[in-house]
C-alpha atoms as a PDB file:
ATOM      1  CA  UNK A   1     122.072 170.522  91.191  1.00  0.00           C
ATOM      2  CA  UNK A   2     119.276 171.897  89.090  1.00  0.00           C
ATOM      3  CA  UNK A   3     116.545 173.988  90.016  1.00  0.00           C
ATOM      4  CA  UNK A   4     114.405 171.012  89.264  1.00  0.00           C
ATOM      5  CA  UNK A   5     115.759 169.185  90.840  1.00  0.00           C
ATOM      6  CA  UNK A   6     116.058 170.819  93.742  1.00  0.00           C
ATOM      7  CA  UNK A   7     112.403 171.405  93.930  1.00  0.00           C
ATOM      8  CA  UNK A   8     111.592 167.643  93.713  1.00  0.00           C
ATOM      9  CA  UNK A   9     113.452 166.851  96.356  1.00  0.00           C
ATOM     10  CA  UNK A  10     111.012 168.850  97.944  1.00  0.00           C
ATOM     11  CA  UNK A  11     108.322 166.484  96.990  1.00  0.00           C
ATOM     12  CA  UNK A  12     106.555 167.584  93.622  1.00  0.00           C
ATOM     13  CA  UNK A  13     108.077 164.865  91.019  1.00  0.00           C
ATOM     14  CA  UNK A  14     105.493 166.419  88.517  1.00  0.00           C
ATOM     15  CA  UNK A  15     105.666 169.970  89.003  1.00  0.00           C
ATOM     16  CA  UNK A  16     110.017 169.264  88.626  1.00  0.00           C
ATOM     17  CA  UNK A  17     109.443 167.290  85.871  1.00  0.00           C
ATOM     18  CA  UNK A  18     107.496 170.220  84.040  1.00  0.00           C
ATOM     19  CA  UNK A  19     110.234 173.146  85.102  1.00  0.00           C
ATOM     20  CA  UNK A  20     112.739 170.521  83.985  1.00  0.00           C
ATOM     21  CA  UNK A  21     111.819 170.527  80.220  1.00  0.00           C
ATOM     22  CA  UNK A  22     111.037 174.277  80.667  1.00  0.00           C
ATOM     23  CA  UNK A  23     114.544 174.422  80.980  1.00  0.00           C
ATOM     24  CA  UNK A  24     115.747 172.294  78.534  1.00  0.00           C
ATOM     25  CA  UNK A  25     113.495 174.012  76.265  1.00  0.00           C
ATOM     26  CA  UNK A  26     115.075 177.554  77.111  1.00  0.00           C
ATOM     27  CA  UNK A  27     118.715 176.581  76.992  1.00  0.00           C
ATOM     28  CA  UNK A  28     118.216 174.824  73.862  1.00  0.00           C
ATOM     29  CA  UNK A  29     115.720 177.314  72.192  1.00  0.00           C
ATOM     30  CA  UNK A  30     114.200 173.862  70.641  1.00  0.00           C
ATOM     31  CA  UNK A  31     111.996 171.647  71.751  1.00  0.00           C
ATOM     32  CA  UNK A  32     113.442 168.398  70.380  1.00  0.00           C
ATOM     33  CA  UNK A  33     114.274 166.623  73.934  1.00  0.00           C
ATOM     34  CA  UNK A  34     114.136 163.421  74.833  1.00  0.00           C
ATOM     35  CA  UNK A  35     111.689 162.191  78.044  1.00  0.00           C
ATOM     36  CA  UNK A  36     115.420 161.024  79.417  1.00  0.00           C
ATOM     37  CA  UNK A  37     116.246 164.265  79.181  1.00  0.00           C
ATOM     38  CA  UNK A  38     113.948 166.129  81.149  1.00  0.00           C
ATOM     39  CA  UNK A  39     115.072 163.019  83.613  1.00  0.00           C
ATOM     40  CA  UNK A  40     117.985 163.794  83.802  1.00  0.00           C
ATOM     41  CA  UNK A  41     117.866 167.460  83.987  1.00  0.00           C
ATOM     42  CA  UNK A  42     115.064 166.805  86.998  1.00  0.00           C
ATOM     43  CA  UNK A  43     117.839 164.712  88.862  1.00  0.00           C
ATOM     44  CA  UNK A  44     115.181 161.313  89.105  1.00  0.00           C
ATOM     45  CA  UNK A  45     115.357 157.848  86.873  1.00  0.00           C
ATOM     46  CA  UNK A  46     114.295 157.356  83.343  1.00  0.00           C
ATOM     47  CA  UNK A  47     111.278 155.630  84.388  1.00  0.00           C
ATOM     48  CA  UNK A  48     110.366 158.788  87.142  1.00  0.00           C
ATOM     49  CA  UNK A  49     108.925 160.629  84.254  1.00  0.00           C
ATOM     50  CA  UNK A  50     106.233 157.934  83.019  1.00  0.00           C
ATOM     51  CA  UNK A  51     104.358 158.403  86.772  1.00  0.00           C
ATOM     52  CA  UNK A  52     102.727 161.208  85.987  1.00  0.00           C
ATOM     53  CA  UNK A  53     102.903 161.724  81.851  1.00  0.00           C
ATOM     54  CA  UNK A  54     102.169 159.437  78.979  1.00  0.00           C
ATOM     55  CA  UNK A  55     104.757 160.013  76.842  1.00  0.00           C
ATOM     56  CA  UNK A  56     106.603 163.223  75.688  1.00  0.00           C
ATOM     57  CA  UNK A  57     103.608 165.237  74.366  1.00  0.00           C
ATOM     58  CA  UNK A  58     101.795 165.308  77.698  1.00  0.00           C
ATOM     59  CA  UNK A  59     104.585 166.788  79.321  1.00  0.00           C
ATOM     60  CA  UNK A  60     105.097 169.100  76.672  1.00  0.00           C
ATOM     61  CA  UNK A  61     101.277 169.709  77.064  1.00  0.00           C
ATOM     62  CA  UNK A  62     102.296 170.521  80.585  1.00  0.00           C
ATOM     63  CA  UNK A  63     104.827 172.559  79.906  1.00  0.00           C
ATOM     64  CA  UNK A  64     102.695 174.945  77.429  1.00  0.00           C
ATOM     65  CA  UNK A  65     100.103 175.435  80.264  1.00  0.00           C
ATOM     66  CA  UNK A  66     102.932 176.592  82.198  1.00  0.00           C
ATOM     67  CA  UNK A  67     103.914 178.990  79.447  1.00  0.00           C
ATOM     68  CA  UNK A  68     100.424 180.266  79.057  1.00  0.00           C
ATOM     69  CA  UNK A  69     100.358 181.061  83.071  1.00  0.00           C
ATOM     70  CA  UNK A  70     103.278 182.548  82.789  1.00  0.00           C
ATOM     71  CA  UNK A  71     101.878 185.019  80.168  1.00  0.00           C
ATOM     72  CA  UNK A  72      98.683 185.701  82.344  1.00  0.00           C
ATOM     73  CA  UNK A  73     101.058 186.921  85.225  1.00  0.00           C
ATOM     74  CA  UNK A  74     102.806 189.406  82.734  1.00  0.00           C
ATOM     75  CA  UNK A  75      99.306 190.657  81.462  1.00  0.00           C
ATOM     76  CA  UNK A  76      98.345 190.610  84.846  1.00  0.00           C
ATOM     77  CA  UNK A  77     100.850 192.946  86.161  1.00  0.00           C
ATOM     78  CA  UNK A  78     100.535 195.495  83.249  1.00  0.00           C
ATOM     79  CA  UNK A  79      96.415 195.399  83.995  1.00  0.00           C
ATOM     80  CA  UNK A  80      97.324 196.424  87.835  1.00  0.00           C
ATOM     81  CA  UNK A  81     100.034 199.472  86.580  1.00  0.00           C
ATOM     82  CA  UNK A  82      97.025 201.136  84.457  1.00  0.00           C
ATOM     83  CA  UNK A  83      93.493 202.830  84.951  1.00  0.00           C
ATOM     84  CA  UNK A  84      90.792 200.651  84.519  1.00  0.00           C
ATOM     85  CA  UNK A  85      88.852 201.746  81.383  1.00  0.00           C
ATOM     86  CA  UNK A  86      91.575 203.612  79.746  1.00  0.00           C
ATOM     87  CA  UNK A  87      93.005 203.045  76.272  1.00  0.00           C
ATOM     88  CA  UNK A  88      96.314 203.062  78.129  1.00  0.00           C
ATOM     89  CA  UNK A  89      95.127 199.830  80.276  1.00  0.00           C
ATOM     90  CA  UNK A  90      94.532 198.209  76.514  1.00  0.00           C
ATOM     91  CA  UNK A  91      98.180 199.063  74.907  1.00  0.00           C
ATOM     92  CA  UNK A  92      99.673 197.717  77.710  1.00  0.00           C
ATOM     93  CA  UNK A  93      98.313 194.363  77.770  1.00  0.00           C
ATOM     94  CA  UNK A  94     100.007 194.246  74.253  1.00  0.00           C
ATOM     95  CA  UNK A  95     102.969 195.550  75.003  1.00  0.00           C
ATOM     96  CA  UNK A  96     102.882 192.651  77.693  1.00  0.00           C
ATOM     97  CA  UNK A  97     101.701 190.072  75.117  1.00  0.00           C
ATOM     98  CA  UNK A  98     104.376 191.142  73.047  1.00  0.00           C
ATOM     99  CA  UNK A  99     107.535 191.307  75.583  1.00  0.00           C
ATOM    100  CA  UNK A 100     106.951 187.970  76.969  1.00  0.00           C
ATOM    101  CA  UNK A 101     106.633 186.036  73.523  1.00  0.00           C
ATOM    102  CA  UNK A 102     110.085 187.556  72.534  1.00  0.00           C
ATOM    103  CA  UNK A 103     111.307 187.079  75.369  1.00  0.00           C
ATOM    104  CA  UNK A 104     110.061 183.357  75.927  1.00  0.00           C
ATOM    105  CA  UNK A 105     110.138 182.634  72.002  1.00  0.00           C
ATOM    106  CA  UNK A 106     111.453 179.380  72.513  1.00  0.00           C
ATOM    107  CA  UNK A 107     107.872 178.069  73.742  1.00  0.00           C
ATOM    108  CA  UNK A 108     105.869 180.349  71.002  1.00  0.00           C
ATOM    109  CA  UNK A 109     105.422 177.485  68.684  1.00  0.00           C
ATOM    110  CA  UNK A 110     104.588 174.750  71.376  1.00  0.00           C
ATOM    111  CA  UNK A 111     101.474 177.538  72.853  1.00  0.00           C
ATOM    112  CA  UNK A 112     100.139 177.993  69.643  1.00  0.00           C
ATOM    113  CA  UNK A 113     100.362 174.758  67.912  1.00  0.00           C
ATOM    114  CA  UNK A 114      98.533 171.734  67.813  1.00  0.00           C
ATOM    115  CA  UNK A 115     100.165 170.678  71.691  1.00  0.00           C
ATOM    116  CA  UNK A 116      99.194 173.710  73.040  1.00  0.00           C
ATOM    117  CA  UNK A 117      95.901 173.753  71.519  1.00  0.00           C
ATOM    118  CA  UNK A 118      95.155 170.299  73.082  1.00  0.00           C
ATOM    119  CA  UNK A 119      96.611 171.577  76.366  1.00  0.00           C
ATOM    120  CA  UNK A 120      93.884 174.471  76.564  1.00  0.00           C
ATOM    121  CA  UNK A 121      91.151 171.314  76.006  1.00  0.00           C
ATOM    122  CA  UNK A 122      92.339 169.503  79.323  1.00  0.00           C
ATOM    123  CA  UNK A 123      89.616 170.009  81.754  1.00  0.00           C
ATOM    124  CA  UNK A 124      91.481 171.355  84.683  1.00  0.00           C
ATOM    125  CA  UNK A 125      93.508 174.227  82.130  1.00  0.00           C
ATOM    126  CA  UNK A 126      92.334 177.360  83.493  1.00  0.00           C
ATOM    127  CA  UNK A 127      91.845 179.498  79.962  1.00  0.00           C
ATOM    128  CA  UNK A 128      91.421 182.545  81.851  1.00  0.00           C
ATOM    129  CA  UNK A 129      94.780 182.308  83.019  1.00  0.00           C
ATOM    130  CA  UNK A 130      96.382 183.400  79.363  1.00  0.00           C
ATOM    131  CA  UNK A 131      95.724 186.885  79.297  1.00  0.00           C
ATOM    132  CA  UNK A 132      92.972 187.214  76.821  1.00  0.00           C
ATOM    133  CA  UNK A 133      90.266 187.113  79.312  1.00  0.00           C
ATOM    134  CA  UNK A 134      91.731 190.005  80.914  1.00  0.00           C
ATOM    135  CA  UNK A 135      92.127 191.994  77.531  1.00  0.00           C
ATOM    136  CA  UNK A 136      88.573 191.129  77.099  1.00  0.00           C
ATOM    137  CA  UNK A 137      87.529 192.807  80.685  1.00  0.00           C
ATOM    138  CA  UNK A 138      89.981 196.031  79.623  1.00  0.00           C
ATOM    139  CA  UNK A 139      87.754 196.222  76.251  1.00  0.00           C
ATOM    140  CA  UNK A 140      84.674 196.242  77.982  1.00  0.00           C
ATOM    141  CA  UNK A 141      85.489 198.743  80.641  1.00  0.00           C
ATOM    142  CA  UNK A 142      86.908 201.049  78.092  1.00  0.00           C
ATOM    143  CA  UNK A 143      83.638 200.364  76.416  1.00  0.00           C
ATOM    144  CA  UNK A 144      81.491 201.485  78.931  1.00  0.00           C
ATOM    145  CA  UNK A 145      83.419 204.057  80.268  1.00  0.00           C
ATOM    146  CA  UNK A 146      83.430 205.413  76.675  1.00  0.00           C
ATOM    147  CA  UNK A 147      79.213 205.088  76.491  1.00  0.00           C
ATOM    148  CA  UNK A 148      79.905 203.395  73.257  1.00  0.00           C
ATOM    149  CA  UNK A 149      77.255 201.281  71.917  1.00  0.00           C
ATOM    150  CA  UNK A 150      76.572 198.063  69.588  1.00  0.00           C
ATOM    151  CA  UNK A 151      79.790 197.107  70.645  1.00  0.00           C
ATOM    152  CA  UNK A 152      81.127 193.135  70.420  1.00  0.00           C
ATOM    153  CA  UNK A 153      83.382 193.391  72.940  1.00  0.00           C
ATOM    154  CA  UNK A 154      84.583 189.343  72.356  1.00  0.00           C
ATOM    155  CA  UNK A 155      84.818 190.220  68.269  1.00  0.00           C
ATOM    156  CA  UNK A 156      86.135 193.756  69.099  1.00  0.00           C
ATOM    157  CA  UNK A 157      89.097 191.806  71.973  1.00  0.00           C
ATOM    158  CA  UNK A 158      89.944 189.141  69.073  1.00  0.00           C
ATOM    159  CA  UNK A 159      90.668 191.707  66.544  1.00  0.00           C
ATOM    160  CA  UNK A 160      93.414 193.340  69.153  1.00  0.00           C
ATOM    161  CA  UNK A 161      95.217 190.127  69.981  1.00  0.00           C
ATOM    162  CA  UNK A 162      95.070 189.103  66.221  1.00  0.00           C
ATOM    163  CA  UNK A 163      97.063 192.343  65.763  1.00  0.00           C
ATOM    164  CA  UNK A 164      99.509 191.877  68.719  1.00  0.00           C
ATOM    165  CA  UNK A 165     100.261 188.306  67.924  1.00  0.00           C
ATOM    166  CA  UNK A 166     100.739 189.179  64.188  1.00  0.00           C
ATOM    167  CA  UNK A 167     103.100 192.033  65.078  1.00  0.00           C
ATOM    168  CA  UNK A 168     105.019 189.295  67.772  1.00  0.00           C
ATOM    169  CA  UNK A 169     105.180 186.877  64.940  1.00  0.00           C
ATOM    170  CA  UNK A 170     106.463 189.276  62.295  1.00  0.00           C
ATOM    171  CA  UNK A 171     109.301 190.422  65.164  1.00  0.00           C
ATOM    172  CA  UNK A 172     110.033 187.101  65.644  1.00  0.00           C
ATOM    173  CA  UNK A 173     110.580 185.944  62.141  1.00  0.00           C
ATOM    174  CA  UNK A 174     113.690 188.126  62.431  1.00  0.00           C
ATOM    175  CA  UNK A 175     112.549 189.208  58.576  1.00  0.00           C
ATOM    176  CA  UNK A 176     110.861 192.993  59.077  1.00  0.00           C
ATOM    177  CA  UNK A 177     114.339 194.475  58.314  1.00  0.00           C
ATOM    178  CA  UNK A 178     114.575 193.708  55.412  1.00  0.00           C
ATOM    179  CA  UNK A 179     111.281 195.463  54.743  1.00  0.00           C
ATOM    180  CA  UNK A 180     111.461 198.367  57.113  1.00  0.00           C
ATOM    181  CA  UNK A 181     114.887 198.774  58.658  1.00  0.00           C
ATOM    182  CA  UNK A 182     113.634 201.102  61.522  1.00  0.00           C
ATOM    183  CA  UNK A 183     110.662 199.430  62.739  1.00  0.00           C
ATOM    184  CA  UNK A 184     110.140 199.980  66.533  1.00  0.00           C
ATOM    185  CA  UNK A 185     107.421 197.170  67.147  1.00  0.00           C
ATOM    186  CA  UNK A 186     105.845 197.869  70.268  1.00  0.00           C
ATOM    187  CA  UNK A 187     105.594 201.812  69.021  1.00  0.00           C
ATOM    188  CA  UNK A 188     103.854 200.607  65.985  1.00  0.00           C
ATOM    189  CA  UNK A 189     101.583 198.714  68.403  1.00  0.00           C
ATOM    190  CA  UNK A 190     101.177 201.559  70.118  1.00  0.00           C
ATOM    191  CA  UNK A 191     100.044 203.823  67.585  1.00  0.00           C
ATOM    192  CA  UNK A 192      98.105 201.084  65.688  1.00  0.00           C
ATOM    193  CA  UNK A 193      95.960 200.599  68.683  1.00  0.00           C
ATOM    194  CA  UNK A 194      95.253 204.224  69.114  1.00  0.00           C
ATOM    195  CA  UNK A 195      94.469 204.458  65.753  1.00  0.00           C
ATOM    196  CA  UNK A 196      91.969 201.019  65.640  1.00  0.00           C
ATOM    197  CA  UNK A 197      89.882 202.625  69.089  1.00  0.00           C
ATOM    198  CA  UNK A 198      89.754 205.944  67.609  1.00  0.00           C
ATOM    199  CA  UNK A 199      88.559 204.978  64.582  1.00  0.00           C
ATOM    200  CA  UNK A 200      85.953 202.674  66.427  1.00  0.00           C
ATOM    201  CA  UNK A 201      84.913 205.469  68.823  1.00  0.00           C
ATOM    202  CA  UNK A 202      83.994 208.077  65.482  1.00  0.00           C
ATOM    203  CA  UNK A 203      82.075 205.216  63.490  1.00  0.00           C
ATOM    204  CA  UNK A 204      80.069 204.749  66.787  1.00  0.00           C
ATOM    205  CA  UNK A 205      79.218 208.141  67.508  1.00  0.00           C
ATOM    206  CA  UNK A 206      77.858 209.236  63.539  1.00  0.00           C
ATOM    207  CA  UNK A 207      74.622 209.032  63.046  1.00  0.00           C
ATOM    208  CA  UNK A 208      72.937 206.343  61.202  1.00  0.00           C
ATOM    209  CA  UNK A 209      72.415 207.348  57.380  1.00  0.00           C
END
């Protein structure tokens, strides 16, 4: 018996339902699946799935808000090993970011695609729970416990994940060796982000011309 289904026979057809097709997805690295499927992988009746989603793309709606929780935890736990305020505190949210989209690639295109942009509309989707909310409290305490002024710290937060997920999509694409044979990703990140903060922390501090 599955996992799934083992949990709905603890009473949460819906929550099964959801871990079901998280698994199919994962086994399968695809997410061409069949409502049946996630049915049958659940252990319930082809009709068991229609209770509680409309068709296929609200469960894989569901599923995407699962995958975006699951990132918040990661982040979440990186935030807790590090200083507030630090630069360190920063890096590792990417390194986070970037370690659980590899690892979890299978779901990378249903987050950040048109279902999981719909699934981050539903009322009752906490957005805070992703992770960016968090990189946008490390910005601001590194912020202030730089003294840096003028500062966007929303603009300044976007620019870092842009750069994160670029460097996760470029890893994933399976193509950078072919362009640089010896690339170590999350060093590059590393550096890159060091680099970015310094580089904001000098223009702030010159005086105005």
């Amino acid at each position: 018996m599955s996992l799934a289904a083992k949990t709905y026979h603890h009473g949460n057809l819906r929550n099964t339902l959801i871990l079901a097709a998280s698994e199919l997805i994962e086994a399968s690295g695809s997410l061409n699946f069949a409502m049946a499927d996630a049915a049958r992988q659940a252990g319930v009746s082809n009709a068991a799935p229609y209770r509680h989603f409309r068709d296929r793309d609200a469960l894989l709606e569901a599923v995407s808000q699962l995958a975006y929780y699951g990132l918040g935890e990661r982040v979440q736990k990186a935030v807790d090993r590090t200083q507030q305020g630090s630069i360190e505190s920063i890096i590792a949210i990417g390194h986070a970011y970037l370690e659980y989209v590899i690892e979890k690639a299978a779901f990378y295109d249903l987050m950040w695609g048109d279902i999981g942009a719909r699934a981050m509309d539903v009322d009752s989707f906490d957005k805070k729970s992703s992770g960016f909310y968090m990189l946008v409290d490390a910005v601001r305490a590194f912020v202030t416990e730089q003294g840096l002024q003028g500062i966007d710290e929303l603009d300044l937060s976007v620019k870092l994940w842009s750069m994160v997920h670029g460097m996760s999509a470029i890893s994933m694409s399976g193509k950078l060796p072919y362009f640089y044979p010896n690339a170590d990703i999350p060093a590059m990140l590393d550096s890159s982000t060091r680099i970015f903060m310094a580089g904001l922390q000098n223009s702030c501090e010159m005086p105005p011309p």
